[in-house]
Protein backbone atom coordinates (compact mmCIF):
# COMPACT_ATOMS: atom_id res chain seq x y z
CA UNK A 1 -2.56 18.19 10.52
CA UNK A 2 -0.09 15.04 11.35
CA UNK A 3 -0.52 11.37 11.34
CA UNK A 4 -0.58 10.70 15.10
CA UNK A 5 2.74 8.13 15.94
CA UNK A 6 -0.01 5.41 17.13
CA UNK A 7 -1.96 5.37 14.06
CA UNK A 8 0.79 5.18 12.17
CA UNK A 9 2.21 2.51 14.27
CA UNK A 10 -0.90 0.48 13.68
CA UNK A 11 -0.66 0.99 9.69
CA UNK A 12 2.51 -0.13 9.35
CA UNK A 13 1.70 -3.14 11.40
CA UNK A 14 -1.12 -4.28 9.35
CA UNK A 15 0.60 -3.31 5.86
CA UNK A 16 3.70 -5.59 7.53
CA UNK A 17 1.55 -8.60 7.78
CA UNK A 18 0.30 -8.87 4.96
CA UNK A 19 3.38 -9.81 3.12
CA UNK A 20 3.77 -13.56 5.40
CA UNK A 21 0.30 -13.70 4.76
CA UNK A 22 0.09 -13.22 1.21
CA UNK A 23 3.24 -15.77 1.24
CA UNK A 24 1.27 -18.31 2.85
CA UNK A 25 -1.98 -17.64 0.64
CA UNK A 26 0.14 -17.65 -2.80
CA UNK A 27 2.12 -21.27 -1.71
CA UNK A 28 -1.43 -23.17 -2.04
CA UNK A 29 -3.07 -20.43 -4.74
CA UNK A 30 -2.31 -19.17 -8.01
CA UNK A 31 -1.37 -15.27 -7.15
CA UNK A 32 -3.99 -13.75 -9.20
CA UNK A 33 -7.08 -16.11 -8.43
CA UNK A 34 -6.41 -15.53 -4.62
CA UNK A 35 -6.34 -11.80 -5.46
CA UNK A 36 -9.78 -11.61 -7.05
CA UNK A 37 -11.23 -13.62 -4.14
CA UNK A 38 -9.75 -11.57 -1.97
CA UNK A 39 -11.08 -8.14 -3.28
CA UNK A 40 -14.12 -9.83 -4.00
CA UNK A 41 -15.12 -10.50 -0.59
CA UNK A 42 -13.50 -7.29 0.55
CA UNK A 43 -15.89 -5.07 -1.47
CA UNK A 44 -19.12 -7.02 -0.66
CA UNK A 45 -17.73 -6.84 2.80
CA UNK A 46 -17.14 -2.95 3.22
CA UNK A 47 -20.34 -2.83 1.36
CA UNK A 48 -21.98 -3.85 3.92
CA UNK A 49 -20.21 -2.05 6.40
CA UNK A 50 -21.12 1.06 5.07
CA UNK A 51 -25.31 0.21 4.29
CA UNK A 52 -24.60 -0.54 8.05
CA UNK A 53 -23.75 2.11 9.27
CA UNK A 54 -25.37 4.21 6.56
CA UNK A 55 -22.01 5.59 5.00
CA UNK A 56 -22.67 8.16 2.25
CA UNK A 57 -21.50 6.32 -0.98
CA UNK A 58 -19.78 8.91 -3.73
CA UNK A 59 -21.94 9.69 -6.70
CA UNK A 60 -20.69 11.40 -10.54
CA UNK A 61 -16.99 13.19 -10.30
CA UNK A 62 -16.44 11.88 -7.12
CA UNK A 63 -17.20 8.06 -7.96
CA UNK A 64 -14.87 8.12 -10.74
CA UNK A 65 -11.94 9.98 -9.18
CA UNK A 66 -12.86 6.95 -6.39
CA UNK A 67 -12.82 4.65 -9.07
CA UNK A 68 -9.73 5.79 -10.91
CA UNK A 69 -7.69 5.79 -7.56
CA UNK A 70 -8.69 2.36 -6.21
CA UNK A 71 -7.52 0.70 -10.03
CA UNK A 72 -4.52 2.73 -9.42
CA UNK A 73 -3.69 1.65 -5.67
CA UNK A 74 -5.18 -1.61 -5.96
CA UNK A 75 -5.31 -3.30 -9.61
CA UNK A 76 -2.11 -2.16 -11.00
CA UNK A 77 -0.32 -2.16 -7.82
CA UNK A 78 -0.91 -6.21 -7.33
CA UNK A 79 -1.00 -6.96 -10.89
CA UNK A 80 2.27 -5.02 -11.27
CA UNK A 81 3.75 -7.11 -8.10
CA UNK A 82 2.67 -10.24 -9.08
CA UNK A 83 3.35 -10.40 -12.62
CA UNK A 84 6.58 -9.39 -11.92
CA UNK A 85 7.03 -12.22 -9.34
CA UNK A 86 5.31 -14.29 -11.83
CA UNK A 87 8.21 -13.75 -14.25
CA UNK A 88 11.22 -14.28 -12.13
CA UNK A 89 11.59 -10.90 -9.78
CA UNK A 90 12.57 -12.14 -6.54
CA UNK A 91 10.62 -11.24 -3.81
CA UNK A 92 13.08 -9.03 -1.75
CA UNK A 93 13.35 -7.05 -4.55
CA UNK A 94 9.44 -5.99 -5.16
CA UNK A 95 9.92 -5.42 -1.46
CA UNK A 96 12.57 -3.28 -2.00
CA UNK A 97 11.10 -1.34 -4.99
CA UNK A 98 7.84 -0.67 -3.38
CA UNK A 99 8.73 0.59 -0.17
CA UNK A 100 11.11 3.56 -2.17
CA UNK A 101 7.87 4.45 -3.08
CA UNK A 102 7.95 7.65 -0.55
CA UNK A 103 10.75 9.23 -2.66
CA UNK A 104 8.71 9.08 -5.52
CA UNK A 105 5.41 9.86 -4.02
CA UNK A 106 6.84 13.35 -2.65
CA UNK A 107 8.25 14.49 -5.46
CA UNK A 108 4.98 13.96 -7.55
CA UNK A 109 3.07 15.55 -4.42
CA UNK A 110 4.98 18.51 -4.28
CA UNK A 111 4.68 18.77 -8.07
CA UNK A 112 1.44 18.37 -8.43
CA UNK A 113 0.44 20.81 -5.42
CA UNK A 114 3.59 23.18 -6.18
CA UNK A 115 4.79 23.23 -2.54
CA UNK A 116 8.46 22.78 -1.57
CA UNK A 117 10.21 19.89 0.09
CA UNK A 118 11.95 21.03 2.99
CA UNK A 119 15.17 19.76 4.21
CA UNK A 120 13.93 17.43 7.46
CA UNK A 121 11.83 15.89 4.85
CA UNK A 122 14.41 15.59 2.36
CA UNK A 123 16.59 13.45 5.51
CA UNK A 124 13.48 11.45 5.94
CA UNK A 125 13.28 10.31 2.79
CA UNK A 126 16.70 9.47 2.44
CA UNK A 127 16.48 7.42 5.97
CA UNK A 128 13.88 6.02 4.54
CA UNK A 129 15.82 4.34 1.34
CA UNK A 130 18.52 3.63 3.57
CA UNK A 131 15.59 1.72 6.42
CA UNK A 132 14.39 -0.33 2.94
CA UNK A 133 18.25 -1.18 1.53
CA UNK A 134 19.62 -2.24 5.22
CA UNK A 135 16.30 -4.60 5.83
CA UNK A 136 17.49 -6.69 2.50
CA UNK A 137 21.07 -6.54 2.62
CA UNK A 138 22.12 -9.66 1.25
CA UNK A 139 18.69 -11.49 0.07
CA UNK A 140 18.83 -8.96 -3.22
CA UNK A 141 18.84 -10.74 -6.22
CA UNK A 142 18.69 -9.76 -10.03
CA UNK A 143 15.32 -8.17 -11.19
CA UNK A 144 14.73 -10.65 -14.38
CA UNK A 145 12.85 -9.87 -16.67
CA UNK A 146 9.59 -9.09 -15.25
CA UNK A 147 10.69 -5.70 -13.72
CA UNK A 148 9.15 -3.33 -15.46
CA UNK A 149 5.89 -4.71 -14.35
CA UNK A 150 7.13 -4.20 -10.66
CA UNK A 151 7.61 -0.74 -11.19
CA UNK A 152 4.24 -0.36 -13.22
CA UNK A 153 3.26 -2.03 -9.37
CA UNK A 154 5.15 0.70 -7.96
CA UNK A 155 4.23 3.80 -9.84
CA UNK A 156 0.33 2.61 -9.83
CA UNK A 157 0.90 2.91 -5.79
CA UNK A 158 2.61 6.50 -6.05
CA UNK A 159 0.12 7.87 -8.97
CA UNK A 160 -3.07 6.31 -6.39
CA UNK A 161 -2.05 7.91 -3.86
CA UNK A 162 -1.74 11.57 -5.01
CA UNK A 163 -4.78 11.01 -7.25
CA UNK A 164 -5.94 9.92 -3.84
CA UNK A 165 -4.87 13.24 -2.11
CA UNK A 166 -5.86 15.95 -5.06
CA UNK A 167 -9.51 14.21 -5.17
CA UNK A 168 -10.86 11.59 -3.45
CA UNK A 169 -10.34 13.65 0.01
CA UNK A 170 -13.73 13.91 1.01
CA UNK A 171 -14.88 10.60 0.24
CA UNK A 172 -15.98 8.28 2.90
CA UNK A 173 -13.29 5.77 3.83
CA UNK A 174 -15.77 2.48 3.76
CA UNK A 175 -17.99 3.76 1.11
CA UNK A 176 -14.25 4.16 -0.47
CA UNK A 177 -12.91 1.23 0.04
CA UNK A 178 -15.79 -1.02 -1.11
CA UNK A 179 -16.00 0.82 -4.23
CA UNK A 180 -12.12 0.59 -5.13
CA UNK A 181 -11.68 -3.24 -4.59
CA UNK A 182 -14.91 -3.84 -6.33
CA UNK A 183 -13.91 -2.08 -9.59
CA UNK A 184 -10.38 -3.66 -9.21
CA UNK A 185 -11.63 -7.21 -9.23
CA UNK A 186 -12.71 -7.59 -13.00
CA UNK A 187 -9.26 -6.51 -13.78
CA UNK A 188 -7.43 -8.92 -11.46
CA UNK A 189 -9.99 -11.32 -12.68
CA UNK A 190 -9.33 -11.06 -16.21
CA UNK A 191 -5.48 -12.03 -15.33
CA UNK A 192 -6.75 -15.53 -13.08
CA UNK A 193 -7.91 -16.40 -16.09
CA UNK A 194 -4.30 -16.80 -17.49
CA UNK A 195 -3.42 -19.16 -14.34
CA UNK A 196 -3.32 -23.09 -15.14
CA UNK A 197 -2.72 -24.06 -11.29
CA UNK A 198 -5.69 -24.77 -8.71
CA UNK A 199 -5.49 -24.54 -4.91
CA UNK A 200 -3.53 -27.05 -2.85
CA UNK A 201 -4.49 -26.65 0.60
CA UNK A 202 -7.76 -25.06 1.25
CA UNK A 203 -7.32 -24.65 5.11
CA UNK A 204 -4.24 -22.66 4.91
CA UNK A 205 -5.95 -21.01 1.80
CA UNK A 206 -9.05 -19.33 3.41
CA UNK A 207 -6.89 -18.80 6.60
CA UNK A 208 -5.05 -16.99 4.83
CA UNK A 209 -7.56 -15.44 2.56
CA UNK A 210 -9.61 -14.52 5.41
CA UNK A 211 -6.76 -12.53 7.19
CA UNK A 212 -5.93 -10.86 4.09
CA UNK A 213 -9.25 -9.65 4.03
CA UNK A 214 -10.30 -8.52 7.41
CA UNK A 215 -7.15 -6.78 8.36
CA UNK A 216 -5.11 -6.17 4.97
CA UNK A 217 -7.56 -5.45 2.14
CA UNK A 218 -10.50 -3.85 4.97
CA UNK A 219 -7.89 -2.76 7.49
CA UNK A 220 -5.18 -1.57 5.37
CA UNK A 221 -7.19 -0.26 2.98
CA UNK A 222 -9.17 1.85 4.96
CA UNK A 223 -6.71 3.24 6.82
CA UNK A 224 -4.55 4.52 4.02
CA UNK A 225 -7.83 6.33 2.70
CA UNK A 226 -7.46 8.35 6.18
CA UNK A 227 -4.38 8.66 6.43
CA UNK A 228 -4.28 10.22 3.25
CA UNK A 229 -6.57 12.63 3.74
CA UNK A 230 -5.60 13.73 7.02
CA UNK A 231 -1.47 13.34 6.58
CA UNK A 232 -1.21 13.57 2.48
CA UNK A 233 0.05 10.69 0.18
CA UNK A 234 4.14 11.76 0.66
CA UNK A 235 3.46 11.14 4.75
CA UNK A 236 1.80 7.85 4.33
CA UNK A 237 3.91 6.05 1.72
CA UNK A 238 6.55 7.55 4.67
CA UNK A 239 5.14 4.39 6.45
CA UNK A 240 6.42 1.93 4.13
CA UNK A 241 9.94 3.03 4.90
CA UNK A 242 9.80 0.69 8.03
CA UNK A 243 7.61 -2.14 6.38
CA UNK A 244 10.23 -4.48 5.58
CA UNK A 245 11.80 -4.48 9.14
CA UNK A 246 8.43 -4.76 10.73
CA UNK A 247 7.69 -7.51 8.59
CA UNK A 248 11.24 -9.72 8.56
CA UNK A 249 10.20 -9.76 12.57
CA UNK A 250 6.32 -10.91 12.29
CA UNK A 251 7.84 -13.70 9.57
CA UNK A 252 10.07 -14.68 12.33
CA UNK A 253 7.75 -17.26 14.40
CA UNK A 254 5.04 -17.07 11.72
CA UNK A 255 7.58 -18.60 8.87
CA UNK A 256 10.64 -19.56 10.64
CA UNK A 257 13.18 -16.37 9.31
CA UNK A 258 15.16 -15.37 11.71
CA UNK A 259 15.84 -11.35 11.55
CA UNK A 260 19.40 -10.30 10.46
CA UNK A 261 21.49 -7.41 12.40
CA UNK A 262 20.19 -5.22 8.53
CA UNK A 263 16.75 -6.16 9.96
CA UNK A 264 17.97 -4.33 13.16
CA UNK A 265 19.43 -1.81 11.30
CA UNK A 266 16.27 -1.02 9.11
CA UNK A 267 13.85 -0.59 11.88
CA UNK A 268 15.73 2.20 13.43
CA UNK A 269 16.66 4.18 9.91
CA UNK A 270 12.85 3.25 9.54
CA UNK A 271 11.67 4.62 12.64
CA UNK A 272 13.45 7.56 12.09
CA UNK A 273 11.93 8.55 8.98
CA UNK A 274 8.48 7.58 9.34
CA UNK A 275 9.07 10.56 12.67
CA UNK A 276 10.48 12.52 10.17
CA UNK A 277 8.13 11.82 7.11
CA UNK A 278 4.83 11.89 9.32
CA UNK A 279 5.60 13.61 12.45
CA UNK A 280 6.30 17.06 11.24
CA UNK A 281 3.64 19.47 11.25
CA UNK A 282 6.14 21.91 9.49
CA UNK A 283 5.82 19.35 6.67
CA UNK A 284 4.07 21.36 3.87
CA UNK A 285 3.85 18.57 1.50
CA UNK A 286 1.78 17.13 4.70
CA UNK A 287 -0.20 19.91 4.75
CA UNK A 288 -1.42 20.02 1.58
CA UNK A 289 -4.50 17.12 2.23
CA UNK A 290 -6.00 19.31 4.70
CA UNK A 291 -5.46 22.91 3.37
CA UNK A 292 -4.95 22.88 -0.40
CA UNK A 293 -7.84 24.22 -2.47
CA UNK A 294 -10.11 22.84 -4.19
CA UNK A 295 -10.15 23.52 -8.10
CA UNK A 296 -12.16 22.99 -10.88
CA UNK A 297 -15.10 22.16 -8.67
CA UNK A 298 -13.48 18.94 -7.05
CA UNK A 299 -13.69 18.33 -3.34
């Protein structure tokens, strides 16, 4: 099974916007206090969601594999990213290393489910790089000294999403996603108590908060759990290719940057593999979310 081009068109649009957003929320918050409030209301919010609309919530294996993929997508991912923002990495740069995460992700994937890579996939993921380095031509600065805890943000994202794949498949997506941002925010809490600053503004705060919420950490969130499960991990992280493009255009009116001809440049390397990465139902790294077994007992 494939991701379908509009639902992957909508994914990448909501992942885009939440990097304006988060650098509205973080210019009036401390990064890691505007986290925890922001999973926080996320989880009691998909909570909800899914008593609703009576969601069937994971219970024994399959609440910790939920457990142990939401710390990995969602705690060390943002504590990764912002501690290494924290310490000096410039932003274009955690842009940069994140969004290489499909390279990563497929190798692991085919590793881990011993399938092979095959060539259209291989061009993908090199379009893909490509998409990421022509969207921040020129705004690249040094790493500094924080950078290892960008790629700890980075590899959390790859290692969540195959742990995602091999066995949190069959797991409700808003039973999911409540229980992942809930377990996340004692960890993300633990690290706002390290922060000395308080908020500034707290209009654009819970503007910003809210958005982050509803359509990034609920949205987003959610989404990835099905996309995952119906595309595998390599095909989604695919999206992320075309992230920074999408993104440098939505900051345009909402933060006055004005897209460069790289910009231009990275959408169409980026369309062209996220077609490649998600649109190929030869793809057996795709395949595997759908039609790999089952072992040990885990569904």
């Amino acid at each position: 099974m494939r991701i379908k081009p509009g639902f992957a068109a909508v994914t990448v649009l909501v992942w885009a916007s939440g990097y304006p957003m988060g650098a509205l929320a973080v210019a009036v918050a401390p990064p890691f206090l505007m986290t925890t409030i922001r999973f926080a209301l996320a989880a009691v919010l998909m909570g909800l969601v899914a008593l609703v609309t009576g969601a069937r919530w994971p219970r024994g294996r399959a609440l910790a594999h939920t457990c142990v993929a939401g710390l990995l997508v969602q705690a060390v991912q943002f504590s990764g990213v912002y501690l290494g923002l924290r310490l000096g990495v410039p932003a274009s740069v955690t842009a940069l290393v994140i969004s290489c995460t499909p390279v990563l992700t497929a190798v692991v994937a085919a590793r881990v489910f011993r399938v092979r890579i095959g060539p259209r996939q291989v061009l993908g993921l090199v379009l893909g790089v490509a998409a990421v380095v022509a969207a921040l031509w020129g705004r690249l600065g040094s790493f500094g000294s924080g950078a290892v805890f960008t790629v700890v943000g980075m590899l959390g994202f790859v290692a969540g999403g195959v742990y995602q794949q091999r066995f949190v498949r069959d797991t409700d997506f808003r039973t999911g996603n409540a229980v992942q941002h809930a377990v996340s925010v004692p960890v993300v809490g633990v690290l706002a108590l390290t922060e000395s600053s308080g908020v500034t503004d707290w209009r654009q705060f819970w503007a910003a908060v809210a958005f982050l919420v509803l359509v990034n950490s609920m949205g987003g969130a959610s989404l990835f759990l099905v996309g995952v499960r119906t595309g595998g991990a390599a095909a989604m992280t695919a999206l992320s290719s075309v992230v920074p493009s999408v993104t440098a255009l939505i900051a345009w009116p909402l933060l006055g940057q004005a897209p460069t001809a790289g910009v231009v440049a990275g959408l169409v390397l980026g369309f062209a593999a996220c077609w490649l990465g998600t649109a190929t139902p030869s793809s057996s790294v795709a395949r595997t979310a759908v039609v790999e077994p089952a072992r040990d007992g885990y569904r």
